[in-house]
C-alpha atoms as a PDB file:
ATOM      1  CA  UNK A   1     114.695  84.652 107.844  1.00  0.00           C
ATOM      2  CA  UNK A   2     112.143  86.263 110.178  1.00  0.00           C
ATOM      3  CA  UNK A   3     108.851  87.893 109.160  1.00  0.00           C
ATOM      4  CA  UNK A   4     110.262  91.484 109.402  1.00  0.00           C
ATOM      5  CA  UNK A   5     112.695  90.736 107.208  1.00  0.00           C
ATOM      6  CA  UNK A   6     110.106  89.370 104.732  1.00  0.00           C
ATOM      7  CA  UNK A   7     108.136  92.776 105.492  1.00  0.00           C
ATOM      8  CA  UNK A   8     111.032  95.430 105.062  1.00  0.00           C
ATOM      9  CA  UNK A   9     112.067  93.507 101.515  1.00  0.00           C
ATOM     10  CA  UNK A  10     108.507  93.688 100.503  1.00  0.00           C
ATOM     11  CA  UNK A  11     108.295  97.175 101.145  1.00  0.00           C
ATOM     12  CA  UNK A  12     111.661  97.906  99.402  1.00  0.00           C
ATOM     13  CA  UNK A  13     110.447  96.383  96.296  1.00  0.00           C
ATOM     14  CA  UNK A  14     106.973  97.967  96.325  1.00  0.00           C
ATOM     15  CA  UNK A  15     109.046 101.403  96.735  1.00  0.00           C
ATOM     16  CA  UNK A  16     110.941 100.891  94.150  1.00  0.00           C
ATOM     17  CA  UNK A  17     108.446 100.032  91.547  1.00  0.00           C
ATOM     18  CA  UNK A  18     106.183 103.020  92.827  1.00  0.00           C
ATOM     19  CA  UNK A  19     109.753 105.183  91.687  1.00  0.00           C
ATOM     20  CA  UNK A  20     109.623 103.464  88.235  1.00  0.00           C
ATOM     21  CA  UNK A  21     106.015 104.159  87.816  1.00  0.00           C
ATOM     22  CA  UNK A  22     106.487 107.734  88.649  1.00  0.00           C
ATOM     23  CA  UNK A  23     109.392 108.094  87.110  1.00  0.00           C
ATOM     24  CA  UNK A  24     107.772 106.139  83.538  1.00  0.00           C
ATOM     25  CA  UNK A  25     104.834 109.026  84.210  1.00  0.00           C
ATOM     26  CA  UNK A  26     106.926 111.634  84.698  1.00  0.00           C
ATOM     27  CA  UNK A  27     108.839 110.580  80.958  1.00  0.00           C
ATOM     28  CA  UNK A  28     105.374 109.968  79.370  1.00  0.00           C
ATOM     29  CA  UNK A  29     104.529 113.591  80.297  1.00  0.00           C
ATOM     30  CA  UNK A  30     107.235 115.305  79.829  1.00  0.00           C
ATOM     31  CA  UNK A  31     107.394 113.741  76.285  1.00  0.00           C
ATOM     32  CA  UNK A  32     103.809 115.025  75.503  1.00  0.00           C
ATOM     33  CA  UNK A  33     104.325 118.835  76.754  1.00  0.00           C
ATOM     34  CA  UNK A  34     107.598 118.789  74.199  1.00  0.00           C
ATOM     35  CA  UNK A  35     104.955 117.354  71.272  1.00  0.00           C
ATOM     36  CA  UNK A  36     102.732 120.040  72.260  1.00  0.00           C
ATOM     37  CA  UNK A  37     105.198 123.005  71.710  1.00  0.00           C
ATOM     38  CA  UNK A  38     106.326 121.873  68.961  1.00  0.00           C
ATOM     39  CA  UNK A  39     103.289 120.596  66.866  1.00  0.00           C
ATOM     40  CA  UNK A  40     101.879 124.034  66.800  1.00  0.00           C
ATOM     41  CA  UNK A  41     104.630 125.749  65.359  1.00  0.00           C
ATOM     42  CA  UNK A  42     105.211 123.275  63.106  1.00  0.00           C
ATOM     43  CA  UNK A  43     101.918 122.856  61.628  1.00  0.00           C
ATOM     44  CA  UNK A  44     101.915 126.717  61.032  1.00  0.00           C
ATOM     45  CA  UNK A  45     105.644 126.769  59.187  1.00  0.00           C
ATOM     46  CA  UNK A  46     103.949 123.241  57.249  1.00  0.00           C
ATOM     47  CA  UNK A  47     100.678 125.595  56.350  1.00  0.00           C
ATOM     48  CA  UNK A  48     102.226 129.023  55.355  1.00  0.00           C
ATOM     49  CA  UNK A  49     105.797 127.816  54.296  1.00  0.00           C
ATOM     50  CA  UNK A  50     106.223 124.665  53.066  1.00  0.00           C
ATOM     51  CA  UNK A  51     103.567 123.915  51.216  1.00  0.00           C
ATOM     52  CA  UNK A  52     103.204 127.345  49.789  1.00  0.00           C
ATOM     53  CA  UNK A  53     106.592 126.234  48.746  1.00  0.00           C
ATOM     54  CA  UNK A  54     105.994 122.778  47.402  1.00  0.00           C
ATOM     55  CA  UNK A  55     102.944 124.349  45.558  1.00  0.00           C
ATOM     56  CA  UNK A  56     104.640 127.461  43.576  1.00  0.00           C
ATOM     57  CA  UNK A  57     107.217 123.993  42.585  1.00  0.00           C
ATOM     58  CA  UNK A  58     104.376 122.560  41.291  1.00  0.00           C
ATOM     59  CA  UNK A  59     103.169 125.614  39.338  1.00  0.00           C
ATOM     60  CA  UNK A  60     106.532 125.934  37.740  1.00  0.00           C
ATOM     61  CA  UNK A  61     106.198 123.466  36.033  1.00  0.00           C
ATOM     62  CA  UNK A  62     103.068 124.195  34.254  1.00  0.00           C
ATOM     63  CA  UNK A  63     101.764 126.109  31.683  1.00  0.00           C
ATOM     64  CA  UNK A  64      98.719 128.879  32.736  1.00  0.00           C
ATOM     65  CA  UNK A  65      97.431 132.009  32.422  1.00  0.00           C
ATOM     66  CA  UNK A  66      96.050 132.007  36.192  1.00  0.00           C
ATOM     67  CA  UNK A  67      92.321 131.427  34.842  1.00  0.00           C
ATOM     68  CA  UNK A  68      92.136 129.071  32.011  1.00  0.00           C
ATOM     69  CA  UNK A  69      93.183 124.723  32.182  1.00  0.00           C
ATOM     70  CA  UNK A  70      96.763 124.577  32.283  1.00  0.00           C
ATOM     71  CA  UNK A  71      99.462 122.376  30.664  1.00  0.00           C
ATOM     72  CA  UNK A  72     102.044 120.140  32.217  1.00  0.00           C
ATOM     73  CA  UNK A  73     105.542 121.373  30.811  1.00  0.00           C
ATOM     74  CA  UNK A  74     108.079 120.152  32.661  1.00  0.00           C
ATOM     75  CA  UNK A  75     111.322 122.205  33.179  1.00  0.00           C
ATOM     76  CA  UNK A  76     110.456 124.195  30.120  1.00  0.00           C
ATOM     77  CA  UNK A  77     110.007 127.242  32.092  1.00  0.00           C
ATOM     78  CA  UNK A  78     113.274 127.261  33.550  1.00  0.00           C
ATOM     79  CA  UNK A  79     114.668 126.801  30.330  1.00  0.00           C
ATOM     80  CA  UNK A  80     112.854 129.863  29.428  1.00  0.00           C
ATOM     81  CA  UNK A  81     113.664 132.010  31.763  1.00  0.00           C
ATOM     82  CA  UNK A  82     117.518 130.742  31.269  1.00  0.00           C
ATOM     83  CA  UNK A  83     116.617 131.844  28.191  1.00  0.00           C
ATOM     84  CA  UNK A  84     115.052 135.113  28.500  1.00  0.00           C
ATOM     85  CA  UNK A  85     117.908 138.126  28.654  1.00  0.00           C
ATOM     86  CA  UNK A  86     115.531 140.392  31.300  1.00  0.00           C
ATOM     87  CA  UNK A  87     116.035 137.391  33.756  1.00  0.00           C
ATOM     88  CA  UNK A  88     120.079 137.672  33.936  1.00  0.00           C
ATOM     89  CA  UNK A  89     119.701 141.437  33.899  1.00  0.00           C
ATOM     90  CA  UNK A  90     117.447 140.792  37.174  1.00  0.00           C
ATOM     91  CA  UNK A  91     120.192 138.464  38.168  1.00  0.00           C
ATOM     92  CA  UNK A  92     122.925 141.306  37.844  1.00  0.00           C
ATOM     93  CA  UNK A  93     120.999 144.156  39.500  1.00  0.00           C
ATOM     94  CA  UNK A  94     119.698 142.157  42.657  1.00  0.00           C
ATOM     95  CA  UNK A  95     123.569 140.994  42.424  1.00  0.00           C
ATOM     96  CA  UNK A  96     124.549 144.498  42.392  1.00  0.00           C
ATOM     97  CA  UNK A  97     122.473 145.398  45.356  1.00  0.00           C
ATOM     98  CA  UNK A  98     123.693 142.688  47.637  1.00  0.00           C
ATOM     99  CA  UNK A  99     127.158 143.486  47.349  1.00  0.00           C
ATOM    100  CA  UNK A 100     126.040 147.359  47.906  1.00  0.00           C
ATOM    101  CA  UNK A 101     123.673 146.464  50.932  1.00  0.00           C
ATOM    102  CA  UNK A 102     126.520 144.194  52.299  1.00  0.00           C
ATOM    103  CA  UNK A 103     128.997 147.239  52.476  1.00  0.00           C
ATOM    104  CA  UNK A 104     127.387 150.304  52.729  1.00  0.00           C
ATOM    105  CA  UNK A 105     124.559 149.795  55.689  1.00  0.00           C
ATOM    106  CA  UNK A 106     126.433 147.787  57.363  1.00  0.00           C
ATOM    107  CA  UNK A 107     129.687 150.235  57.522  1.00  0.00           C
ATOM    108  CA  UNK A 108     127.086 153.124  57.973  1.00  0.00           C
ATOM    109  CA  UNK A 109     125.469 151.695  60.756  1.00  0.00           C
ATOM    110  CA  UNK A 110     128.814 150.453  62.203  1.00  0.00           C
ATOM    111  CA  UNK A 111     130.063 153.701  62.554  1.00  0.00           C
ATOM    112  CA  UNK A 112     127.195 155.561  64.172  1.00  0.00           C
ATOM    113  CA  UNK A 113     127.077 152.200  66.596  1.00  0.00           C
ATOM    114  CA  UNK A 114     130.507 153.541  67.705  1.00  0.00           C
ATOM    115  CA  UNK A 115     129.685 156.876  67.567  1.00  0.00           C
ATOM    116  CA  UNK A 116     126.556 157.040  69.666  1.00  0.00           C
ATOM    117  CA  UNK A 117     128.448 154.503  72.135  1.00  0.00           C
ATOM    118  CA  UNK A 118     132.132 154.968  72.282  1.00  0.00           C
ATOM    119  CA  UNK A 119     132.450 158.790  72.323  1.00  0.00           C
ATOM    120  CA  UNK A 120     130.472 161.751  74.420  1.00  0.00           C
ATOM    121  CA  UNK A 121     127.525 162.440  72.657  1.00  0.00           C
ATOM    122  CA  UNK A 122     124.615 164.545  74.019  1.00  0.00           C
ATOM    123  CA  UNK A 123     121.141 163.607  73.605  1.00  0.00           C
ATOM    124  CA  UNK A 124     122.445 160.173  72.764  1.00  0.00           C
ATOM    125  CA  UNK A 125     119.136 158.663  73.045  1.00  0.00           C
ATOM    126  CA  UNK A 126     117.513 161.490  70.436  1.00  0.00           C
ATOM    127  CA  UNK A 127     120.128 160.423  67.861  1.00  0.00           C
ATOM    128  CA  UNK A 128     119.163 157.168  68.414  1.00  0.00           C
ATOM    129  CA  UNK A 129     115.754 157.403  67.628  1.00  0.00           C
ATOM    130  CA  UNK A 130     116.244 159.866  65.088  1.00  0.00           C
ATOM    131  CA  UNK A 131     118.413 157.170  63.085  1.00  0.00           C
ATOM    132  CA  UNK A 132     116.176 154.373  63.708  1.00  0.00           C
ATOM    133  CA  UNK A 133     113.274 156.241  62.481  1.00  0.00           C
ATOM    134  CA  UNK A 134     113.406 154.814  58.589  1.00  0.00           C
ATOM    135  CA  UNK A 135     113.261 151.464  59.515  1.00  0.00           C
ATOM    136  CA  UNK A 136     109.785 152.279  61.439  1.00  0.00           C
ATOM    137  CA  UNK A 137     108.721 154.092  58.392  1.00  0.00           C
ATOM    138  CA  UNK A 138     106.705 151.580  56.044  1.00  0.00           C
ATOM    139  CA  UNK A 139     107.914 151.783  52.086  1.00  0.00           C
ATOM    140  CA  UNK A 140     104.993 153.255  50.820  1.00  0.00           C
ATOM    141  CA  UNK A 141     105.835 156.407  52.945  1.00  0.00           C
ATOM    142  CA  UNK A 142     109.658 156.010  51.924  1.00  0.00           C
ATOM    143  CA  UNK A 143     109.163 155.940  48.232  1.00  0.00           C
ATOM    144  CA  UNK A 144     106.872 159.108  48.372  1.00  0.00           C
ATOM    145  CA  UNK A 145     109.569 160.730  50.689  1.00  0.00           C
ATOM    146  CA  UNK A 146     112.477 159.846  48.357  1.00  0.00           C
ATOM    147  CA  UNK A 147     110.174 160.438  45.146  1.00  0.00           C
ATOM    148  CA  UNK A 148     109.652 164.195  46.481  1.00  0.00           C
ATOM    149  CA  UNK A 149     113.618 164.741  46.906  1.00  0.00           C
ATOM    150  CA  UNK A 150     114.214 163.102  43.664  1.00  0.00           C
ATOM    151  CA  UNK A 151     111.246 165.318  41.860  1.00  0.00           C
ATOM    152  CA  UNK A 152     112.975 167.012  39.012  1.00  0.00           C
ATOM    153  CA  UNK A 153     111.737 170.428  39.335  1.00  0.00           C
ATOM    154  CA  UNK A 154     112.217 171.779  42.925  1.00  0.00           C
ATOM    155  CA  UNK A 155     113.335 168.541  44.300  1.00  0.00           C
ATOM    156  CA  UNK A 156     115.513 168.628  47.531  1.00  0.00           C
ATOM    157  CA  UNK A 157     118.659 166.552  45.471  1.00  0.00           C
ATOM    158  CA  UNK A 158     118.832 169.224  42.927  1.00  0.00           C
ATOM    159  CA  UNK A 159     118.406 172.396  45.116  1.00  0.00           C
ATOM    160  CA  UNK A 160     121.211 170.774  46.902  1.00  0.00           C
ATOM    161  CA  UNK A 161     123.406 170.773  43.810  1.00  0.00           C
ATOM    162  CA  UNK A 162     121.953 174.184  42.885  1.00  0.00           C
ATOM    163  CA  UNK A 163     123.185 175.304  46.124  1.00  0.00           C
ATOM    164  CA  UNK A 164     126.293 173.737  45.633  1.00  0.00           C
ATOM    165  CA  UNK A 165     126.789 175.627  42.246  1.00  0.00           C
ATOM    166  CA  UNK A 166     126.113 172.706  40.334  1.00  0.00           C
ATOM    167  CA  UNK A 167     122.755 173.930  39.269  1.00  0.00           C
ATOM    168  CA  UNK A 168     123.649 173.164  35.506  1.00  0.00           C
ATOM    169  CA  UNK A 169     123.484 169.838  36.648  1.00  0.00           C
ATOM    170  CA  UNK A 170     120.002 168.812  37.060  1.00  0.00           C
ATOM    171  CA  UNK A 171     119.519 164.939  36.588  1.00  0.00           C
ATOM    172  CA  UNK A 172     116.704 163.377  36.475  1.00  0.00           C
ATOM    173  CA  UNK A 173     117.335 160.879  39.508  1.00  0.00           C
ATOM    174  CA  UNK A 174     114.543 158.383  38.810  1.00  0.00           C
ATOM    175  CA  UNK A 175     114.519 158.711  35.081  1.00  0.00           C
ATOM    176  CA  UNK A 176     117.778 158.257  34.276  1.00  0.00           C
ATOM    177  CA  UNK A 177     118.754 154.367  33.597  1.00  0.00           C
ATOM    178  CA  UNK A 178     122.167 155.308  34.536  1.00  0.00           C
ATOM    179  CA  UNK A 179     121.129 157.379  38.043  1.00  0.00           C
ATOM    180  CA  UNK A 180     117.806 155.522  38.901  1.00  0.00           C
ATOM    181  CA  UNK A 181     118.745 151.779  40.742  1.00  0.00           C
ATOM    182  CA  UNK A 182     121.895 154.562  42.517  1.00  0.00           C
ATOM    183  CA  UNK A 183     119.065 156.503  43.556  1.00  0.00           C
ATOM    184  CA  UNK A 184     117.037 154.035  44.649  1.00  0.00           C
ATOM    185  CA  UNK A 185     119.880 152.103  46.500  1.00  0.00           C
ATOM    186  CA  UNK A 186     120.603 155.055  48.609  1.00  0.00           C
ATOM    187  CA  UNK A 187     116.881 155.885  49.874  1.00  0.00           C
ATOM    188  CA  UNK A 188     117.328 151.950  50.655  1.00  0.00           C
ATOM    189  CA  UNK A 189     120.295 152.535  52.640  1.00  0.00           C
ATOM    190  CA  UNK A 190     118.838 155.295  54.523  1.00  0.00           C
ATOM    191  CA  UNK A 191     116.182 152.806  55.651  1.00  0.00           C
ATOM    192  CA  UNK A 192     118.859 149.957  56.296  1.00  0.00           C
ATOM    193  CA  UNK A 193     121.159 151.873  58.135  1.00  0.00           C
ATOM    194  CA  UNK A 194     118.953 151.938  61.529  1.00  0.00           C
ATOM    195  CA  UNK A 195     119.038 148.183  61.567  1.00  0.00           C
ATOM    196  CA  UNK A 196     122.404 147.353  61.693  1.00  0.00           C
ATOM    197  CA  UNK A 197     123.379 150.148  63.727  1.00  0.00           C
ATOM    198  CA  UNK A 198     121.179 148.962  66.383  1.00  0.00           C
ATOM    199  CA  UNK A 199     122.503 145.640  66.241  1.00  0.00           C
ATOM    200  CA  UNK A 200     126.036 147.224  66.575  1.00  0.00           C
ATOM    201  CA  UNK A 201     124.947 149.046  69.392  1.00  0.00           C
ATOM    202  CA  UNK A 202     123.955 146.468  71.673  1.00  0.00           C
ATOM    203  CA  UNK A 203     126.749 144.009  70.598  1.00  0.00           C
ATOM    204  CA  UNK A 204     128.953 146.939  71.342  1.00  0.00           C
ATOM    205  CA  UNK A 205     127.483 147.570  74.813  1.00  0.00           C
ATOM    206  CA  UNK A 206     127.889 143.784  75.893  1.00  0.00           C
ATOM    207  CA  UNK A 207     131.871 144.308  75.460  1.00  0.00           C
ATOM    208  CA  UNK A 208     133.272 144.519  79.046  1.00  0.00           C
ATOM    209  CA  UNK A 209     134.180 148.053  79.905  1.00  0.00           C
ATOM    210  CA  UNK A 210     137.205 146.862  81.536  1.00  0.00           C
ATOM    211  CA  UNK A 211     138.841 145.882  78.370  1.00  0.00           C
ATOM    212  CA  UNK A 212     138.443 149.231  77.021  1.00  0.00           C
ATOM    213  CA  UNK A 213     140.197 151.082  80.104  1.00  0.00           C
ATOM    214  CA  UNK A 214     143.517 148.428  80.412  1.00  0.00           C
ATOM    215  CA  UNK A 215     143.940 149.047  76.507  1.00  0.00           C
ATOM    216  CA  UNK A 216     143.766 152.614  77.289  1.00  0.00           C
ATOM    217  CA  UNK A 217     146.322 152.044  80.188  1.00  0.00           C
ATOM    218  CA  UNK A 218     148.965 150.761  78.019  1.00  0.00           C
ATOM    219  CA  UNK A 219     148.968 153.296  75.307  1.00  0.00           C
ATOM    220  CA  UNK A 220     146.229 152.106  72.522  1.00  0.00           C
ATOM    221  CA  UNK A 221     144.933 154.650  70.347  1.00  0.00           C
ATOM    222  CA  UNK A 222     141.193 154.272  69.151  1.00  0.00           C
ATOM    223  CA  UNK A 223     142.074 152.353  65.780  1.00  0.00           C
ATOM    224  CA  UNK A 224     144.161 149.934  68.536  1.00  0.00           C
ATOM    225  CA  UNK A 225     141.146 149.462  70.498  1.00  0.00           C
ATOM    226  CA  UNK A 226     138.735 149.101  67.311  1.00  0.00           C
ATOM    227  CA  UNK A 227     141.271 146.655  65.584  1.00  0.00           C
ATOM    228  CA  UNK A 228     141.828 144.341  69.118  1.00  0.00           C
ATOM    229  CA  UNK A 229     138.694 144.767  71.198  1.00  0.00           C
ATOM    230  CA  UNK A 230     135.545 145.972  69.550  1.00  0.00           C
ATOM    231  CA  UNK A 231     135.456 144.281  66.331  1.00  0.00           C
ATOM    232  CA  UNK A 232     136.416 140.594  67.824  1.00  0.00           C
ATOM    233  CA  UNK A 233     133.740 141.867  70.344  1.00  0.00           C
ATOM    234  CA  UNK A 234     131.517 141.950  67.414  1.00  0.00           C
ATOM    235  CA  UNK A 235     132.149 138.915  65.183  1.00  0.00           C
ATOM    236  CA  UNK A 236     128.558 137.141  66.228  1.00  0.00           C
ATOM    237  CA  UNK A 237     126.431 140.677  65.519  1.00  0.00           C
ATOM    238  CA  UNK A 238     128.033 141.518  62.293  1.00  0.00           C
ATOM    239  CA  UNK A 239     127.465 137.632  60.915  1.00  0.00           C
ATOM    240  CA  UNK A 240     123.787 138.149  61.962  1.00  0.00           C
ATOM    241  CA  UNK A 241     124.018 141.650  60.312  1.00  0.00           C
ATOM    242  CA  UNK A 242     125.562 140.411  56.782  1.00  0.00           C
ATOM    243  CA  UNK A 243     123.247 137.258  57.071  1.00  0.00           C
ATOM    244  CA  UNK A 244     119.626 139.365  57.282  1.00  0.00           C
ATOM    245  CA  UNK A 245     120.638 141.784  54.900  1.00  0.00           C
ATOM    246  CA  UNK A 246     122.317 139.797  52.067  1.00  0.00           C
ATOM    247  CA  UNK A 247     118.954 137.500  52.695  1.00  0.00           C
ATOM    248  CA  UNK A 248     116.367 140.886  52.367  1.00  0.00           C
ATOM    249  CA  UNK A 249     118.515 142.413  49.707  1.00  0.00           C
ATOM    250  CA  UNK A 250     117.332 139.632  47.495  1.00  0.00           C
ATOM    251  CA  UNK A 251     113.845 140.050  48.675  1.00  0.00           C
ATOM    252  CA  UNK A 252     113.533 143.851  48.056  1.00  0.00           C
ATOM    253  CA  UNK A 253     110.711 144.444  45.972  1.00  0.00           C
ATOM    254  CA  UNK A 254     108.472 147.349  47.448  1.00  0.00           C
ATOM    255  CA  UNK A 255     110.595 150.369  47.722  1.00  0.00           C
ATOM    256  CA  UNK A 256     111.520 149.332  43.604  1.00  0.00           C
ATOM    257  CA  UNK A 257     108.122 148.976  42.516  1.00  0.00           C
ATOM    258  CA  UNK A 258     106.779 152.075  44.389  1.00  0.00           C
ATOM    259  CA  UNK A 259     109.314 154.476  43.029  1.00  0.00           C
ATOM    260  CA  UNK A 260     110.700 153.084  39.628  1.00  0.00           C
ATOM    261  CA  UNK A 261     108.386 149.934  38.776  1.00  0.00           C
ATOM    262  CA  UNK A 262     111.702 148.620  37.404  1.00  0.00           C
ATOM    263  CA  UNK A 263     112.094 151.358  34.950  1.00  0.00           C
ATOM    264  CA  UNK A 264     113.010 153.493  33.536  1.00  0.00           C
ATOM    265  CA  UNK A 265     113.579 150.708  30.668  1.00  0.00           C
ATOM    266  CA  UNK A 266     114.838 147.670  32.363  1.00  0.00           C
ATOM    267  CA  UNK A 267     117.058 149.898  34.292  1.00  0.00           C
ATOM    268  CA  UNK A 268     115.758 148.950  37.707  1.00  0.00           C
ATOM    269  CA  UNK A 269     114.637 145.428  37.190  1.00  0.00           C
ATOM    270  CA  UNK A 270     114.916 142.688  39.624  1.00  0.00           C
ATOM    271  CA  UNK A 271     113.818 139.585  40.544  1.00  0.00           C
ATOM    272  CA  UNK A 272     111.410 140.167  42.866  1.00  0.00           C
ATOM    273  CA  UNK A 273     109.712 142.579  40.122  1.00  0.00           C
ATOM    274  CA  UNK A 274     110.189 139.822  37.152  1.00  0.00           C
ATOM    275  CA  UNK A 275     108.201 137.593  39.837  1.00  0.00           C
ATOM    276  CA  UNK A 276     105.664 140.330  40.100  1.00  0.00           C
ATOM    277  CA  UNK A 277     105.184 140.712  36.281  1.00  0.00           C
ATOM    278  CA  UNK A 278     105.120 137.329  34.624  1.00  0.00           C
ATOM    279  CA  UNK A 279     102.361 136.265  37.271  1.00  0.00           C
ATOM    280  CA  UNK A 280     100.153 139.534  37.426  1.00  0.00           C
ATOM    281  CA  UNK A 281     100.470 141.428  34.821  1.00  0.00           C
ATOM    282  CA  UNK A 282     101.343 139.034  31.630  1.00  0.00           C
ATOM    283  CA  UNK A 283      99.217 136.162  33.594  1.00  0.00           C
ATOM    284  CA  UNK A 284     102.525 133.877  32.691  1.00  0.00           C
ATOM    285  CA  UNK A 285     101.639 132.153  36.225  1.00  0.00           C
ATOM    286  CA  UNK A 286     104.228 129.214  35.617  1.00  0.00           C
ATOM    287  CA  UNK A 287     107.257 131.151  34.523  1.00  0.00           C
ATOM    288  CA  UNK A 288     106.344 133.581  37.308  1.00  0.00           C
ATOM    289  CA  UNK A 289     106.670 130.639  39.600  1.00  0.00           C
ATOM    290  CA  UNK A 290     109.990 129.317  38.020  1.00  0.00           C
ATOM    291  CA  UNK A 291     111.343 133.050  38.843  1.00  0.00           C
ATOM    292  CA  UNK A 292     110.382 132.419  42.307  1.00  0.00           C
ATOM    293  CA  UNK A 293     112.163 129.353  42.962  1.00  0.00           C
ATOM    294  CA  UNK A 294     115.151 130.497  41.401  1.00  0.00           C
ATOM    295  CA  UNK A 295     114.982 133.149  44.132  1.00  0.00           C
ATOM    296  CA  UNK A 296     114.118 130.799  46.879  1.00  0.00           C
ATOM    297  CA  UNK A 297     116.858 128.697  45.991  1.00  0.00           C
ATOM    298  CA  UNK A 298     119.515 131.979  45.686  1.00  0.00           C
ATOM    299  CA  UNK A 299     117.906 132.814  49.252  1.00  0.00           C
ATOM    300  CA  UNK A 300     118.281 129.278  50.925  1.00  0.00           C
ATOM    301  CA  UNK A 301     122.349 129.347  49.582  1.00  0.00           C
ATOM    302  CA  UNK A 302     122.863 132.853  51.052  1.00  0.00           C
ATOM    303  CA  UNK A 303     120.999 131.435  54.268  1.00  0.00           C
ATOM    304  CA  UNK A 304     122.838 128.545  54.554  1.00  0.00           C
ATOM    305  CA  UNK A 305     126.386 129.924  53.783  1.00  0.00           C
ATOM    306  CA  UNK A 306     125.581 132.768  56.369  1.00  0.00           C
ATOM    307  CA  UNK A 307     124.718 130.582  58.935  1.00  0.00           C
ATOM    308  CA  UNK A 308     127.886 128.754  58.552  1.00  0.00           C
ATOM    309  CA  UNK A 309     129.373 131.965  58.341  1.00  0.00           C
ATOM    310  CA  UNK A 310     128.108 132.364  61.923  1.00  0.00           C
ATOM    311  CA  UNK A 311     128.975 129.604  63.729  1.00  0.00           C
ATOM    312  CA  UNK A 312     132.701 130.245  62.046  1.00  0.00           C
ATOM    313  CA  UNK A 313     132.440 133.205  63.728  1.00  0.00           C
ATOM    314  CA  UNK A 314     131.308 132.313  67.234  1.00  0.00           C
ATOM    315  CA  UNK A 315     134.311 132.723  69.452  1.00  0.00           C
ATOM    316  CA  UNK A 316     135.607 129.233  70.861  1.00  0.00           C
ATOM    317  CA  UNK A 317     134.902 128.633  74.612  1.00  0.00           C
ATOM    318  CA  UNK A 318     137.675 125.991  75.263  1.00  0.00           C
ATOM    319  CA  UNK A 319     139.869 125.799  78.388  1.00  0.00           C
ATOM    320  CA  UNK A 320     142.255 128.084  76.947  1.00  0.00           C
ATOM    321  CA  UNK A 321     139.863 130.712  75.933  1.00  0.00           C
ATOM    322  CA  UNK A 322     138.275 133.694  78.269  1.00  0.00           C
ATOM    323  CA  UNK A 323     135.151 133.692  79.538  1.00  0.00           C
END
């Protein structure tokens, strides 16, 4: 074997153990820019989510006023609130509302979605805004909007029904434990309602255009084109729809408490206000803290089963399937 032959083999292996080198550097690094992306976030959802978590656990199971030593109880709390007949009437009401904020925003902002994209409307884009406009509102201003045209005397609700010749009907919206978590579910869905109609909108857009006109070609009347196009078209942006609202329905707390308090009675009472009450204002820190992981754990089901929901719903992208 000559010297060149020597030369050109030691070369080859020198090259190749420069590659594995680079190629060991090039892992090492790209290892440590993935660990720096994701530490950050992480130590942020460890610092102002799970431990916040792990530490309203802890205070559940104690006894304290918030101020004073407190008193390891165990589950005794839970057993209290079990117990305690306001917390299943929370239960019912926040109950109630899910099941209302599941069908009514959602249908609501459904059909102005296909209203505002599927037919001829002029100033499209001032509708638009104009039904968007709640949700930029914050809930201070909503409550003292809907607390105006609830106001007994001179209130836009009953000049309505005076109008309407119904003026010897004169409720009093927010006072009334039969009319007030009604009233205050509606100026709820009027804030609601530009959320998932925007959703809508955009999934609604993304549908191919040329689906629309062959349907149209062979005879299909709008419910045909509703019934076979849109709403398959739609199956990912309504599961994201039902999942954020059945998970903030739980969590509604400031449009109750600054119109109602969760009166009149108990009439209004949910679990976000229980929460409220048992930690602030009867300084019952612990069974405040037990309501809260009840609600955590009622909001981590609904998650969960909605994001199963979702991927039930994503359309399959096998060989057979379009697109």
């Amino acid at each position: 074997m000559t010297d060149s032959t020597y030369l050109s083999r030691a070369k080859g292996h020198a090259s190749d153990r420069n590659t594995r080198t680079s190629a060991l550097r090039r892992a090492r690094y790209g290892n440590w820019a993935v660990w720096t992306f994701v530490i950050p976030p992480f130590g942020l959802l460890l610092l102002f989510v799970i431990w916040p978590a792990l530490y309203v656990a802890y205070l559940s199971l104690l006894k304290w006023d918030g101020l004073g030593p407190s008193r390891f109880v165990g589950l005794a709390n839970y057993a209290r609130i079990l117990a305690d007949n306001r917390f299943g009437l929370a239960l019912v009401h926040n109950a109630l509302w899910s099941i209302g904020a599941l069908i009514f925003p959602t249908l609501i902002g459904l059909a102005l979605a296909i209203l505002l994209t599927r037919t001829r409307v002029p100033v499209r884009g001032f509708f638009q805004v104009i039904y968007f406009l709640p949700q930029m509102i914050s809930s201070a201003i909503v409550a003292v909007i809907w607390r105006w045209i609830y106001y007994p005397n001179g209130g836009t609700a009953n000049a309505i029904l005076h109008a309407l010749g119904l003026g010897a009907w004169q409720p009093q919206w927010l006072a009334d434990s039969k009319l007030a978590l009604l009233s205050v579910f509606i100026a709820y869905c009027w804030v609601a309602n530009g959320f998932s109609m925007l959703i809508f909108q955009a999934a609604i857009s993304s549908i191919d255009e040329s689906l629309f006109e062959a349907a149209q070609m062979d005879g299909a009347n709008w419910w045909h084109e509703t019934r076979y196009i849109l709403l398959p078209g739609i199956r990912q942006a309504l599961a994201t729809v039902l999942a954020v609202t059945a998970i903030w329905s739980f969590q509604i707390f400031d449009l109750i408490y600054l119109t109602t308090k969760g009166g009149p009675g108990d009439a209004t009472y949910v679990l976000s206000i229980g929460i409220y009450n048992n930690t602030f204002a009867y300084r019952r820190v612990g069974i405040g803290a037990a309501w809260s992981m009840v609600l955590l754990l009622i909001i981590l089901l609904l998650g969960s089963g909605m994001l199963l929901g979702k991927r039930t719903a994503r359309p399959d992208r096998g060989p057979g399937s379009a697109g």
